[in-house]
PDBML (XML) file of the C-alpha atoms, coordinates in Angstrom:
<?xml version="1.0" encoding="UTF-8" ?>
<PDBx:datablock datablockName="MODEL"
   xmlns:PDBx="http://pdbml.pdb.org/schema/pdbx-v50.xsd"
   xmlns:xsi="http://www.w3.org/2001/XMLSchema-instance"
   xsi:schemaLocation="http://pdbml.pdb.org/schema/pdbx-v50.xsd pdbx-v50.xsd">
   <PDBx:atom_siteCategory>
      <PDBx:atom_site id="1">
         <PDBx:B_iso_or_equiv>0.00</PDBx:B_iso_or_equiv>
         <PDBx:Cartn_x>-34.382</PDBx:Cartn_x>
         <PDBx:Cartn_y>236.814</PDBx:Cartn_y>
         <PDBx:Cartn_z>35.125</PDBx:Cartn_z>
         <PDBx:auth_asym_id>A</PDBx:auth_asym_id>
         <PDBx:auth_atom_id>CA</PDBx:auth_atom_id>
         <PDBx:auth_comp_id>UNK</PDBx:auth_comp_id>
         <PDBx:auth_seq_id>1</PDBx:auth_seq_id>
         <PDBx:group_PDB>ATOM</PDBx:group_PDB>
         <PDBx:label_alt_id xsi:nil="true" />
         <PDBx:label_asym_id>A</PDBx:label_asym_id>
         <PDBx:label_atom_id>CA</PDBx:label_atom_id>
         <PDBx:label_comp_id>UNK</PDBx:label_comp_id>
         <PDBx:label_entity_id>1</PDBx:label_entity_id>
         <PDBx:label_seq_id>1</PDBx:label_seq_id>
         <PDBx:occupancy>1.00</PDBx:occupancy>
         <PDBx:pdbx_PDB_model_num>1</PDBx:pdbx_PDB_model_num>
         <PDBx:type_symbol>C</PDBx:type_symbol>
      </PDBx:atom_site>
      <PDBx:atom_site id="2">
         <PDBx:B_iso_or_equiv>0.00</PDBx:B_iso_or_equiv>
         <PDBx:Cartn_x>-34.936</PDBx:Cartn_x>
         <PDBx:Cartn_y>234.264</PDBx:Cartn_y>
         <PDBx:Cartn_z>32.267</PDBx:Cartn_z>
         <PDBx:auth_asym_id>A</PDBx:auth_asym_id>
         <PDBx:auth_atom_id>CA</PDBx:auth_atom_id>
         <PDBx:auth_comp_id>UNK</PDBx:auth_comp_id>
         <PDBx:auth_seq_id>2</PDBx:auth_seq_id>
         <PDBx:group_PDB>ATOM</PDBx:group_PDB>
         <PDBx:label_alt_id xsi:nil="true" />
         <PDBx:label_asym_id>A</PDBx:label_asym_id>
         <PDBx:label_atom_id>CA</PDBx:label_atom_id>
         <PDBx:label_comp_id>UNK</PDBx:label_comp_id>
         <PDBx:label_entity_id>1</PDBx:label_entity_id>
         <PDBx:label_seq_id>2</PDBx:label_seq_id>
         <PDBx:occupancy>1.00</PDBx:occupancy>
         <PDBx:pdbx_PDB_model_num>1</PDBx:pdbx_PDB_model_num>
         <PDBx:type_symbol>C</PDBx:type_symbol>
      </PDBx:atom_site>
      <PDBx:atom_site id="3">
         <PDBx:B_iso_or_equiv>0.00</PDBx:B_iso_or_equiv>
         <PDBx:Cartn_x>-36.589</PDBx:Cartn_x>
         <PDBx:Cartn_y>231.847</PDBx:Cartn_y>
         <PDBx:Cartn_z>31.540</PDBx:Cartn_z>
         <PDBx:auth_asym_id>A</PDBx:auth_asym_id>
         <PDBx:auth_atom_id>CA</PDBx:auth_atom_id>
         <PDBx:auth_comp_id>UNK</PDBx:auth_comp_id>
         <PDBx:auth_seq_id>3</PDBx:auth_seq_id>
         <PDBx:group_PDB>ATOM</PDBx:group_PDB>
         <PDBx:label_alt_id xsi:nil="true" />
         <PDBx:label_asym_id>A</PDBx:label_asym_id>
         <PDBx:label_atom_id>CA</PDBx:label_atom_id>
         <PDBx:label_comp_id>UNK</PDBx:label_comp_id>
         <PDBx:label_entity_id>1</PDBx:label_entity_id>
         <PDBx:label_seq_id>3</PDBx:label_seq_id>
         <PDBx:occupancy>1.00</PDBx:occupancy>
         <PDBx:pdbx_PDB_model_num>1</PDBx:pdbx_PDB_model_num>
         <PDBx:type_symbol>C</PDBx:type_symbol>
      </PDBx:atom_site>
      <PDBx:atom_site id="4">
         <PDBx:B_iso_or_equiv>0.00</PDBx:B_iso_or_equiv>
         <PDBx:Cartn_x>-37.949</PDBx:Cartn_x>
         <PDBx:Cartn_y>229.341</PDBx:Cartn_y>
         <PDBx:Cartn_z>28.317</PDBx:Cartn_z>
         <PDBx:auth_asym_id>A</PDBx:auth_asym_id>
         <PDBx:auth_atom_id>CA</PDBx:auth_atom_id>
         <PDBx:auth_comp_id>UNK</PDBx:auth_comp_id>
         <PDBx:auth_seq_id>4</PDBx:auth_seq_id>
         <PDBx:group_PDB>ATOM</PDBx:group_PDB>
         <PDBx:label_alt_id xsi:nil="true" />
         <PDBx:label_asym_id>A</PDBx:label_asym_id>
         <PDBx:label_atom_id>CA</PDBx:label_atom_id>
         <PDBx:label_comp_id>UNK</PDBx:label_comp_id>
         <PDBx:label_entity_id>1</PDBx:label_entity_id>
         <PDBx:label_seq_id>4</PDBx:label_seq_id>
         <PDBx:occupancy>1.00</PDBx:occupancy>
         <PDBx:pdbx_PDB_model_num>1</PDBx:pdbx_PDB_model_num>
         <PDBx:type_symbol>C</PDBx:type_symbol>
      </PDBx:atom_site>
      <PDBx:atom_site id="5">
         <PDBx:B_iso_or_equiv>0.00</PDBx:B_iso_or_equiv>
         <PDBx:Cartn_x>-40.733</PDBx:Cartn_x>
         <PDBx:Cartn_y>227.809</PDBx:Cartn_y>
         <PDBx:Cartn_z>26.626</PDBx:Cartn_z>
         <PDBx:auth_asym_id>A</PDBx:auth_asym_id>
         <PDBx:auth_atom_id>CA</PDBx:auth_atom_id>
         <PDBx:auth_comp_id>UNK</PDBx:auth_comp_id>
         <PDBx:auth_seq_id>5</PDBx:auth_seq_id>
         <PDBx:group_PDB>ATOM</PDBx:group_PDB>
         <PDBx:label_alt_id xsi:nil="true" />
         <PDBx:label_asym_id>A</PDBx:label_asym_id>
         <PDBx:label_atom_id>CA</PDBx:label_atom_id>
         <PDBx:label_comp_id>UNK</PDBx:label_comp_id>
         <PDBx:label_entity_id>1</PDBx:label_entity_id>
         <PDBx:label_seq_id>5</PDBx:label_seq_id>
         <PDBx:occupancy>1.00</PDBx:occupancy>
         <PDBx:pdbx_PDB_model_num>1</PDBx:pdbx_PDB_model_num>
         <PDBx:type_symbol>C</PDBx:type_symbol>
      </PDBx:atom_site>
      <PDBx:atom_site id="6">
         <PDBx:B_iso_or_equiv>0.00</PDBx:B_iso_or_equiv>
         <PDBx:Cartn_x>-38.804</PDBx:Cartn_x>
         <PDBx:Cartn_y>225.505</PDBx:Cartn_y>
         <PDBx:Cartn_z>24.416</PDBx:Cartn_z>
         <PDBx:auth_asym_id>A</PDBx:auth_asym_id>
         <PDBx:auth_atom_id>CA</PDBx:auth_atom_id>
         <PDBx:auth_comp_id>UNK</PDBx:auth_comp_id>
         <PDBx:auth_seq_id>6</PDBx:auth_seq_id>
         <PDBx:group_PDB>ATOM</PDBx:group_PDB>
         <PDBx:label_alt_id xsi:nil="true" />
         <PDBx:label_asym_id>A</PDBx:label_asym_id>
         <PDBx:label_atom_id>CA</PDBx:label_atom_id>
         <PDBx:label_comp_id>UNK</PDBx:label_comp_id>
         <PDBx:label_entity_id>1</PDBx:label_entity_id>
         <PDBx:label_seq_id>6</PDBx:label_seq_id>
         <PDBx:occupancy>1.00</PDBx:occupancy>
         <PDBx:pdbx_PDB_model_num>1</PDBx:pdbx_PDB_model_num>
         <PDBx:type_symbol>C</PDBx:type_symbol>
      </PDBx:atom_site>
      <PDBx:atom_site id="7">
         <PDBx:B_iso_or_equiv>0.00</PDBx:B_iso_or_equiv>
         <PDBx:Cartn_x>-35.316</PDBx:Cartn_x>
         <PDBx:Cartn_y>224.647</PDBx:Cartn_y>
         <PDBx:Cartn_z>22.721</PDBx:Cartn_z>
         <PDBx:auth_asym_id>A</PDBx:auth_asym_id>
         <PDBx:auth_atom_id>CA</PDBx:auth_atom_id>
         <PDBx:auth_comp_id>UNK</PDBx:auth_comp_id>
         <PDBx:auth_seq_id>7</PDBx:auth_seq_id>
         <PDBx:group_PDB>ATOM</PDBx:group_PDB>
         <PDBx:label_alt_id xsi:nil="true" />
         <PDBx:label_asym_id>A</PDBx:label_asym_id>
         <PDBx:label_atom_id>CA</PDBx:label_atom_id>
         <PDBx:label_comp_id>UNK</PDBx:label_comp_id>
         <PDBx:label_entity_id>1</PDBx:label_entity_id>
         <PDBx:label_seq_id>7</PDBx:label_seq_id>
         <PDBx:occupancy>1.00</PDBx:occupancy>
         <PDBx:pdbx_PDB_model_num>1</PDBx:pdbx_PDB_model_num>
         <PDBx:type_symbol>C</PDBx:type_symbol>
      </PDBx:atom_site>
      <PDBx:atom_site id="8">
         <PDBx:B_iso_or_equiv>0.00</PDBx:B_iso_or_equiv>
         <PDBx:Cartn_x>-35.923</PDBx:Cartn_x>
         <PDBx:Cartn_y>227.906</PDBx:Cartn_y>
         <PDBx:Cartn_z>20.178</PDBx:Cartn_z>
         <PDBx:auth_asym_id>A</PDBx:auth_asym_id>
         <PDBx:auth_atom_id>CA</PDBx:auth_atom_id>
         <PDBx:auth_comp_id>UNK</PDBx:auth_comp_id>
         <PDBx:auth_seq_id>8</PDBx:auth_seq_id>
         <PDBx:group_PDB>ATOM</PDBx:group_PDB>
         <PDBx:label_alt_id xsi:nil="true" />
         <PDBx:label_asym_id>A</PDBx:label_asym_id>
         <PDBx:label_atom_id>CA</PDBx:label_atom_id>
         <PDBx:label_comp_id>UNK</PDBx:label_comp_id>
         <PDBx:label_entity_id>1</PDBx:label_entity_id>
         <PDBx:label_seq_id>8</PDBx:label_seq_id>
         <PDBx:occupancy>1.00</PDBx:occupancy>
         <PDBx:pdbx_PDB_model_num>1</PDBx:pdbx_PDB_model_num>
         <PDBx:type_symbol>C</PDBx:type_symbol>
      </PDBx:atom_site>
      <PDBx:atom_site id="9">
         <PDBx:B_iso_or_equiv>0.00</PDBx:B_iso_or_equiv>
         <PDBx:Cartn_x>-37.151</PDBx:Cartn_x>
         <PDBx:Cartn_y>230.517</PDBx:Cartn_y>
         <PDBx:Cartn_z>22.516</PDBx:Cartn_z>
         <PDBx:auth_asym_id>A</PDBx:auth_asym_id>
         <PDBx:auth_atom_id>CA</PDBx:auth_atom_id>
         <PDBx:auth_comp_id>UNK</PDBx:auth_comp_id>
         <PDBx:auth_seq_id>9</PDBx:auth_seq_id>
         <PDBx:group_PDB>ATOM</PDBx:group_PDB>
         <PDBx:label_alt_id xsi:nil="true" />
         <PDBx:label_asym_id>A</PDBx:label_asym_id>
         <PDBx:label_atom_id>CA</PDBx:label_atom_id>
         <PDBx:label_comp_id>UNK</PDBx:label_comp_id>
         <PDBx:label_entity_id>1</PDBx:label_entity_id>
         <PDBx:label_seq_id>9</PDBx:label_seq_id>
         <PDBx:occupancy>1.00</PDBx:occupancy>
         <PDBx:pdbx_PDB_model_num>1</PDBx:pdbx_PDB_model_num>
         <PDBx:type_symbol>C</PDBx:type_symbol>
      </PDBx:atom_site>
      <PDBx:atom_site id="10">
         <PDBx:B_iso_or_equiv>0.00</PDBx:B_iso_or_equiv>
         <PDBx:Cartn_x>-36.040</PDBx:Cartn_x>
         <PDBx:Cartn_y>232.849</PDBx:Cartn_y>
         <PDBx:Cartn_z>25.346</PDBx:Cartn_z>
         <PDBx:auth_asym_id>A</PDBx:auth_asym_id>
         <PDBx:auth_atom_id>CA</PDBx:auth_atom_id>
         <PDBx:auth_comp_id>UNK</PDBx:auth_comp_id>
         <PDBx:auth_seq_id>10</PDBx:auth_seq_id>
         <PDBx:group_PDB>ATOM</PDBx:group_PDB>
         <PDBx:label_alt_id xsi:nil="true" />
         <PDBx:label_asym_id>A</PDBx:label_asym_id>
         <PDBx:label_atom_id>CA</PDBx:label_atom_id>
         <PDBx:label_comp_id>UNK</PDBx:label_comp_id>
         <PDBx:label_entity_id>1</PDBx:label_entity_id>
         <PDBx:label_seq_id>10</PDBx:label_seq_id>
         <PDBx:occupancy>1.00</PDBx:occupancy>
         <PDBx:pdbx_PDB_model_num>1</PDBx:pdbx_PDB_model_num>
         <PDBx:type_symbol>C</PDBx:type_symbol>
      </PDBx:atom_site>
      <PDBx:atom_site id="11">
         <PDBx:B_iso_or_equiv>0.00</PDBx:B_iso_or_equiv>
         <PDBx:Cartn_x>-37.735</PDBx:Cartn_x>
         <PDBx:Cartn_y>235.220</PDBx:Cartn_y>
         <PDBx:Cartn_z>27.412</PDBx:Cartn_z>
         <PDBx:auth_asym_id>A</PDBx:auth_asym_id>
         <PDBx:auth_atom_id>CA</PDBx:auth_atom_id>
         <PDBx:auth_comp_id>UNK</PDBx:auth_comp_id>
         <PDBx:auth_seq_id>11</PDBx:auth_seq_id>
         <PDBx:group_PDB>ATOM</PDBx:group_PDB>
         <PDBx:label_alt_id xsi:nil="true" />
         <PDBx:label_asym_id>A</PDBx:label_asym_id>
         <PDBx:label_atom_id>CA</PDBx:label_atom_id>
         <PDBx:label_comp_id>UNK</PDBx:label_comp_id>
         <PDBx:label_entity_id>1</PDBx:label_entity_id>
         <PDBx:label_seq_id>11</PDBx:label_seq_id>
         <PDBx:occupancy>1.00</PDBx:occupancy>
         <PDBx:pdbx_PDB_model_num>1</PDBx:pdbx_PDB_model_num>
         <PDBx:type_symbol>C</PDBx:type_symbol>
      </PDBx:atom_site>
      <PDBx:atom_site id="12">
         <PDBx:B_iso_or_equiv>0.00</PDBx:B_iso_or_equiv>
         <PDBx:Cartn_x>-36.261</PDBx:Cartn_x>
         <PDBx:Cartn_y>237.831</PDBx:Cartn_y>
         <PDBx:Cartn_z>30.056</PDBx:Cartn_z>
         <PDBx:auth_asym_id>A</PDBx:auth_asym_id>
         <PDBx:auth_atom_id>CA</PDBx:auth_atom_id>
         <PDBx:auth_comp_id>UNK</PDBx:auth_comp_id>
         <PDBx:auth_seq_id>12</PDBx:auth_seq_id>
         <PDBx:group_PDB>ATOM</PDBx:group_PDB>
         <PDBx:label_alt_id xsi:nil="true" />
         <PDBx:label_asym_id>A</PDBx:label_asym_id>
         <PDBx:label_atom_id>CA</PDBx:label_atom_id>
         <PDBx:label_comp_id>UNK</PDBx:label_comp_id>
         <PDBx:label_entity_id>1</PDBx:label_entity_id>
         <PDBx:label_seq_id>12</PDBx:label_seq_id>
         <PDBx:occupancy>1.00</PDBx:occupancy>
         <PDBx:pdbx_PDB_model_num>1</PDBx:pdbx_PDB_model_num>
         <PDBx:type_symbol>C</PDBx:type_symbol>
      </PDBx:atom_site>
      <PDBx:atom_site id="13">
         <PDBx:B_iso_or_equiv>0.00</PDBx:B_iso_or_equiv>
         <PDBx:Cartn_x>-38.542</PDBx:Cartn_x>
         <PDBx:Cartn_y>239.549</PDBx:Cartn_y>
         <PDBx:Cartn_z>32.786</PDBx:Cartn_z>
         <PDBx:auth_asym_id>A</PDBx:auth_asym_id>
         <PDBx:auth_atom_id>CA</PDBx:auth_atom_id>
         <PDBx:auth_comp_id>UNK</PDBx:auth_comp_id>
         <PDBx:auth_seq_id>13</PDBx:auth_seq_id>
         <PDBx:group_PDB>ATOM</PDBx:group_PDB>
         <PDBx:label_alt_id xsi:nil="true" />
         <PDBx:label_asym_id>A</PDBx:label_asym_id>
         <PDBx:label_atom_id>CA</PDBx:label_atom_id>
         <PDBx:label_comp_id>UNK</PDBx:label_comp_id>
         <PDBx:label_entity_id>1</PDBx:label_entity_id>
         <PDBx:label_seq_id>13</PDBx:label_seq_id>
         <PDBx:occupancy>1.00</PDBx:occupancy>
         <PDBx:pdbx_PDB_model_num>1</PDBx:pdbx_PDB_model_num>
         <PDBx:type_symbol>C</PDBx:type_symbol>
      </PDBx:atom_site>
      <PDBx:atom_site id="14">
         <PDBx:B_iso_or_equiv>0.00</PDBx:B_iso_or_equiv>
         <PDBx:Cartn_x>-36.818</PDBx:Cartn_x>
         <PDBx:Cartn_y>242.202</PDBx:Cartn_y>
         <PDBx:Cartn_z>35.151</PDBx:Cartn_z>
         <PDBx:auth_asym_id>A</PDBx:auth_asym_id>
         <PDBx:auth_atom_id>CA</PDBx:auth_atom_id>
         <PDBx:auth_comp_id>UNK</PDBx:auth_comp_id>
         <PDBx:auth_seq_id>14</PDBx:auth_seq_id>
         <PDBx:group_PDB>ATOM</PDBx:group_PDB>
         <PDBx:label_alt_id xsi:nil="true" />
         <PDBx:label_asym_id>A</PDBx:label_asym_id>
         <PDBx:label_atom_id>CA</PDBx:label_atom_id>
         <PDBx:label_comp_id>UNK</PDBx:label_comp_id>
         <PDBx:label_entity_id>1</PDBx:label_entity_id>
         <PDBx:label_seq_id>14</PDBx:label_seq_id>
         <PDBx:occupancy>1.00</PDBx:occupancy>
         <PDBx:pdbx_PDB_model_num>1</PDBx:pdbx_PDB_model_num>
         <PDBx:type_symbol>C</PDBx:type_symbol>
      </PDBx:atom_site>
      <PDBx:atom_site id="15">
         <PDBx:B_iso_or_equiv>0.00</PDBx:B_iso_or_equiv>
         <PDBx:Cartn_x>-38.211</PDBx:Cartn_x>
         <PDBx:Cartn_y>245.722</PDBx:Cartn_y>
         <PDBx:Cartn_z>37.117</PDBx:Cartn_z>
         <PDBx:auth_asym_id>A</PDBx:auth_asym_id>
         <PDBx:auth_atom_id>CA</PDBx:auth_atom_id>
         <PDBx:auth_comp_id>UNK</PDBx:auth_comp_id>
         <PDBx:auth_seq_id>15</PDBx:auth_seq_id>
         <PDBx:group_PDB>ATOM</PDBx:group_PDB>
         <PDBx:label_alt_id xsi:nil="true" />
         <PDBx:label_asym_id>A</PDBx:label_asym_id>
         <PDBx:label_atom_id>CA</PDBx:label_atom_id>
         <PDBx:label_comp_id>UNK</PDBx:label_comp_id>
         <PDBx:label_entity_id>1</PDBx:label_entity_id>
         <PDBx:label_seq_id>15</PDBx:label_seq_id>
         <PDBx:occupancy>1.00</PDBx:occupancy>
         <PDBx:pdbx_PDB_model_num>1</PDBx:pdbx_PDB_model_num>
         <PDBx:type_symbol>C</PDBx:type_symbol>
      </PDBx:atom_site>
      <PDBx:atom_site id="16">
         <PDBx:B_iso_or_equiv>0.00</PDBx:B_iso_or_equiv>
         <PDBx:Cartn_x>-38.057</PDBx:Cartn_x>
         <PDBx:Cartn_y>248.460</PDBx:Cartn_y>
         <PDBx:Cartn_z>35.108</PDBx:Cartn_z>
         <PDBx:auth_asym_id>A</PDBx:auth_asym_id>
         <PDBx:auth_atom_id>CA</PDBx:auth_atom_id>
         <PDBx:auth_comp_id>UNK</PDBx:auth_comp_id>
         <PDBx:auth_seq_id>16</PDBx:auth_seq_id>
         <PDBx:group_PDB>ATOM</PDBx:group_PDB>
         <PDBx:label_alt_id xsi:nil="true" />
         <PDBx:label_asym_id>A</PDBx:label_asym_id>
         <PDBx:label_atom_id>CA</PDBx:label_atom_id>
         <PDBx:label_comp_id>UNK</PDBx:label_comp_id>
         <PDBx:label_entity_id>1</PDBx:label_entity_id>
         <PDBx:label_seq_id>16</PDBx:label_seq_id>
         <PDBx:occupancy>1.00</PDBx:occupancy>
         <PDBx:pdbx_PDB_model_num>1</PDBx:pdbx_PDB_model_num>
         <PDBx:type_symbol>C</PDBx:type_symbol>
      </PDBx:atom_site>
      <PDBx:atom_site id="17">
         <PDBx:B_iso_or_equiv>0.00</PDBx:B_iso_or_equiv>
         <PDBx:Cartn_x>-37.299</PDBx:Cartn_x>
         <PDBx:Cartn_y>252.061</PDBx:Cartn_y>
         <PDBx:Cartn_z>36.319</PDBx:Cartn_z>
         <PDBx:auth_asym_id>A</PDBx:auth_asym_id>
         <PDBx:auth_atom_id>CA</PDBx:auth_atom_id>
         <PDBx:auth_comp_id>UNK</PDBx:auth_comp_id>
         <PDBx:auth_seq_id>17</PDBx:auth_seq_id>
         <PDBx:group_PDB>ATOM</PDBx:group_PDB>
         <PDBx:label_alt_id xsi:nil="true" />
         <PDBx:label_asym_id>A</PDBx:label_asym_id>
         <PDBx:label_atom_id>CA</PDBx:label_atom_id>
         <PDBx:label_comp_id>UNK</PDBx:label_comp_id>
         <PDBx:label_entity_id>1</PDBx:label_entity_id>
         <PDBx:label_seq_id>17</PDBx:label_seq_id>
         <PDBx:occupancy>1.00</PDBx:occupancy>
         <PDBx:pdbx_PDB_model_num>1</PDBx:pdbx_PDB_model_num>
         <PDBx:type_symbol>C</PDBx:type_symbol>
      </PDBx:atom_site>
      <PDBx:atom_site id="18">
         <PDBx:B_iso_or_equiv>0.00</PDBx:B_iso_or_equiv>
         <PDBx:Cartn_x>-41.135</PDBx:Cartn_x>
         <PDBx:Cartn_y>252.800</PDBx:Cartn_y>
         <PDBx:Cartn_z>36.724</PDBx:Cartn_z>
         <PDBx:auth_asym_id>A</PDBx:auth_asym_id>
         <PDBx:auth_atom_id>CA</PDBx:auth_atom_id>
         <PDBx:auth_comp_id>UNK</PDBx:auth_comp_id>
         <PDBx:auth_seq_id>18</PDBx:auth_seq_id>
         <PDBx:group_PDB>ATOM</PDBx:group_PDB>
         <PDBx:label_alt_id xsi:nil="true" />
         <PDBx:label_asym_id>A</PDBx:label_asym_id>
         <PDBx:label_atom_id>CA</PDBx:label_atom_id>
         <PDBx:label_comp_id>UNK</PDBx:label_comp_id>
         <PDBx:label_entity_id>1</PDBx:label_entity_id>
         <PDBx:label_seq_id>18</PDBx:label_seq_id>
         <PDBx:occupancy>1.00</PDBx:occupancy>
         <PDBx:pdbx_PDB_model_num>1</PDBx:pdbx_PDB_model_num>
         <PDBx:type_symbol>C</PDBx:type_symbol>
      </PDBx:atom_site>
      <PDBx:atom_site id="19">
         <PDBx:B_iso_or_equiv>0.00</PDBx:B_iso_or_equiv>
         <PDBx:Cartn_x>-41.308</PDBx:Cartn_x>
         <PDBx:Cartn_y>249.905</PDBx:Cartn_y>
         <PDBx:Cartn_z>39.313</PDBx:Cartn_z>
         <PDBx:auth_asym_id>A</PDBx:auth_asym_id>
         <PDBx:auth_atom_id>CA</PDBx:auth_atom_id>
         <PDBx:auth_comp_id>UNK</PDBx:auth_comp_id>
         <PDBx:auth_seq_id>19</PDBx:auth_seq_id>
         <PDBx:group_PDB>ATOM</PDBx:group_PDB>
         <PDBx:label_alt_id xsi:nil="true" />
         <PDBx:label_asym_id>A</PDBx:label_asym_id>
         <PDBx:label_atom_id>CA</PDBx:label_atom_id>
         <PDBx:label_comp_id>UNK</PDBx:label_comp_id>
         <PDBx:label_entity_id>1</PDBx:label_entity_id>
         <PDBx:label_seq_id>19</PDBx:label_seq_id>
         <PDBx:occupancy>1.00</PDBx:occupancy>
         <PDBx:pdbx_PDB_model_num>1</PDBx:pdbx_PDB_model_num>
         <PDBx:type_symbol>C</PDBx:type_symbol>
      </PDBx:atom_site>
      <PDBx:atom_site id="20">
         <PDBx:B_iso_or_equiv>0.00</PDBx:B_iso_or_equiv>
         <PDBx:Cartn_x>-43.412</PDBx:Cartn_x>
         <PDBx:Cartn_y>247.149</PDBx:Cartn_y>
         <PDBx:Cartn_z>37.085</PDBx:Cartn_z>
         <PDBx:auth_asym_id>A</PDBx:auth_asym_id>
         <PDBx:auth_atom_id>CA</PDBx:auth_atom_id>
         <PDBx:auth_comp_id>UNK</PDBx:auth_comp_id>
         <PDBx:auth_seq_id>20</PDBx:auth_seq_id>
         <PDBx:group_PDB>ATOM</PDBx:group_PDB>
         <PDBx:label_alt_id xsi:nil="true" />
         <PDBx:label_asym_id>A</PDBx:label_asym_id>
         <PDBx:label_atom_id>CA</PDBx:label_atom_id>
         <PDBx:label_comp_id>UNK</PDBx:label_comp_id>
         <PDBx:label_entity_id>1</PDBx:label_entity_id>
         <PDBx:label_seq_id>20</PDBx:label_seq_id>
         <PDBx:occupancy>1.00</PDBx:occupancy>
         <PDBx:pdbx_PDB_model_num>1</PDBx:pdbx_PDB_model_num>
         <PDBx:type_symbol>C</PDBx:type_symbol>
      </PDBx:atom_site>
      <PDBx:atom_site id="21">
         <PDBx:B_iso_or_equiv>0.00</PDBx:B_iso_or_equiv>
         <PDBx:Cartn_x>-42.511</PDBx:Cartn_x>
         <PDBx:Cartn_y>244.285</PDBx:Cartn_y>
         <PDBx:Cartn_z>35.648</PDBx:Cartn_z>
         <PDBx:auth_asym_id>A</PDBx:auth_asym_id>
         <PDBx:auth_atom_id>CA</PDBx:auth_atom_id>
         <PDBx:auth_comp_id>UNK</PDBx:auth_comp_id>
         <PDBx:auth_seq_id>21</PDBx:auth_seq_id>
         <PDBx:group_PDB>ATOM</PDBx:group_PDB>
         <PDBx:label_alt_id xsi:nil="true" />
         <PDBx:label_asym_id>A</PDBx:label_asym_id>
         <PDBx:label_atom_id>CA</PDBx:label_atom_id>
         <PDBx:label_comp_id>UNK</PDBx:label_comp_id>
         <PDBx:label_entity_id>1</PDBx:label_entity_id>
         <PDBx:label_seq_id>21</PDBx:label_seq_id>
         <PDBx:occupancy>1.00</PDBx:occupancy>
         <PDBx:pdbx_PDB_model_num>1</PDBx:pdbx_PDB_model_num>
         <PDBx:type_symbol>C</PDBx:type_symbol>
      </PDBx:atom_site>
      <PDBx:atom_site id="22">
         <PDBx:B_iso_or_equiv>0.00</PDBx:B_iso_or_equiv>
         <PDBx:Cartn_x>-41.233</PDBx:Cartn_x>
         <PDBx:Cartn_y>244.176</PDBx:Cartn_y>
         <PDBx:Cartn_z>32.192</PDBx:Cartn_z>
         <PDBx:auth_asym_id>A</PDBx:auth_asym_id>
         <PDBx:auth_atom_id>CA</PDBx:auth_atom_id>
         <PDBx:auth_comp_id>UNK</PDBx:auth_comp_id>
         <PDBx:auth_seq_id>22</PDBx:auth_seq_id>
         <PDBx:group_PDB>ATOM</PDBx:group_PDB>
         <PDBx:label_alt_id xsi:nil="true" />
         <PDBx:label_asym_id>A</PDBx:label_asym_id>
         <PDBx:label_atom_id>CA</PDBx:label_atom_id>
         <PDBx:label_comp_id>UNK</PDBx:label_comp_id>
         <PDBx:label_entity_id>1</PDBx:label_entity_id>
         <PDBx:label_seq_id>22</PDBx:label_seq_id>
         <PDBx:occupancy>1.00</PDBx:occupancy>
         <PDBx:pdbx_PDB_model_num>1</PDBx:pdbx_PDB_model_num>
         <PDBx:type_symbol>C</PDBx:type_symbol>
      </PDBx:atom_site>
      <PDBx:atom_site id="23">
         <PDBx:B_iso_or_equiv>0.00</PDBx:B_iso_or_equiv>
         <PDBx:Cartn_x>-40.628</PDBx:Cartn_x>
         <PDBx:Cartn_y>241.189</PDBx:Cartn_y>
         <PDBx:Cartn_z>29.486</PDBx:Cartn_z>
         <PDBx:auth_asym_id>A</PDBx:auth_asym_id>
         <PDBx:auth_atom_id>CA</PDBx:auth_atom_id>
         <PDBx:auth_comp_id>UNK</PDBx:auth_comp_id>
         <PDBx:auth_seq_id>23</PDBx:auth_seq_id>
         <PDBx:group_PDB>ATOM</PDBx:group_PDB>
         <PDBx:label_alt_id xsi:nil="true" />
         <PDBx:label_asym_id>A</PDBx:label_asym_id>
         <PDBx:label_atom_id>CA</PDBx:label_atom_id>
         <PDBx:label_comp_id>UNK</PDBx:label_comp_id>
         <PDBx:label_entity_id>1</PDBx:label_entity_id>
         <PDBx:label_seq_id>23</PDBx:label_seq_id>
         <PDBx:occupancy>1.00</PDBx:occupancy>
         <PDBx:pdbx_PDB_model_num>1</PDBx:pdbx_PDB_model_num>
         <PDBx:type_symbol>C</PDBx:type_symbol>
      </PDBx:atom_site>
      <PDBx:atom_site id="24">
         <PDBx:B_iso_or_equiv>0.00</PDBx:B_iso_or_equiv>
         <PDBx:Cartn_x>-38.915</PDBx:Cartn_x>
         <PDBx:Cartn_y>241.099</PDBx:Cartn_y>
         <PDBx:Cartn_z>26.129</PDBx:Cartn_z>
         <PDBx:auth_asym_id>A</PDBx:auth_asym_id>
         <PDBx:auth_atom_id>CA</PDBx:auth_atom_id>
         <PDBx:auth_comp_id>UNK</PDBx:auth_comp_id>
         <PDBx:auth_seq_id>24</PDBx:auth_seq_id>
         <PDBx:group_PDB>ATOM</PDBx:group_PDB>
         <PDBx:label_alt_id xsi:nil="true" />
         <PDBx:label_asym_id>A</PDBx:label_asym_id>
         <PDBx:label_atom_id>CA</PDBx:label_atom_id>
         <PDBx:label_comp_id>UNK</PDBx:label_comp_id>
         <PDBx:label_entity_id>1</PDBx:label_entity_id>
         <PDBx:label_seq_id>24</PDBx:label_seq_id>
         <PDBx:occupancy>1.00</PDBx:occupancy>
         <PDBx:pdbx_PDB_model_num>1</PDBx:pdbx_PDB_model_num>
         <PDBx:type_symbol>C</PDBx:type_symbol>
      </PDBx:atom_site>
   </PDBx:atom_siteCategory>
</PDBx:datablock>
């Protein structure tokens, strides 16, 4: 899923193997 703050910046969350939530 993704997602941004602003015209210069992008952020992606998704489940990881483990079952939380990861970001990068």
């Amino acid at each position: 899923v993704v997602d941004s703050m602003g015209p210069d910046h992008v952020h992606l969350f998704a489940r990881g193997q483990d079952g939380q939530l990861w970001q990068k």
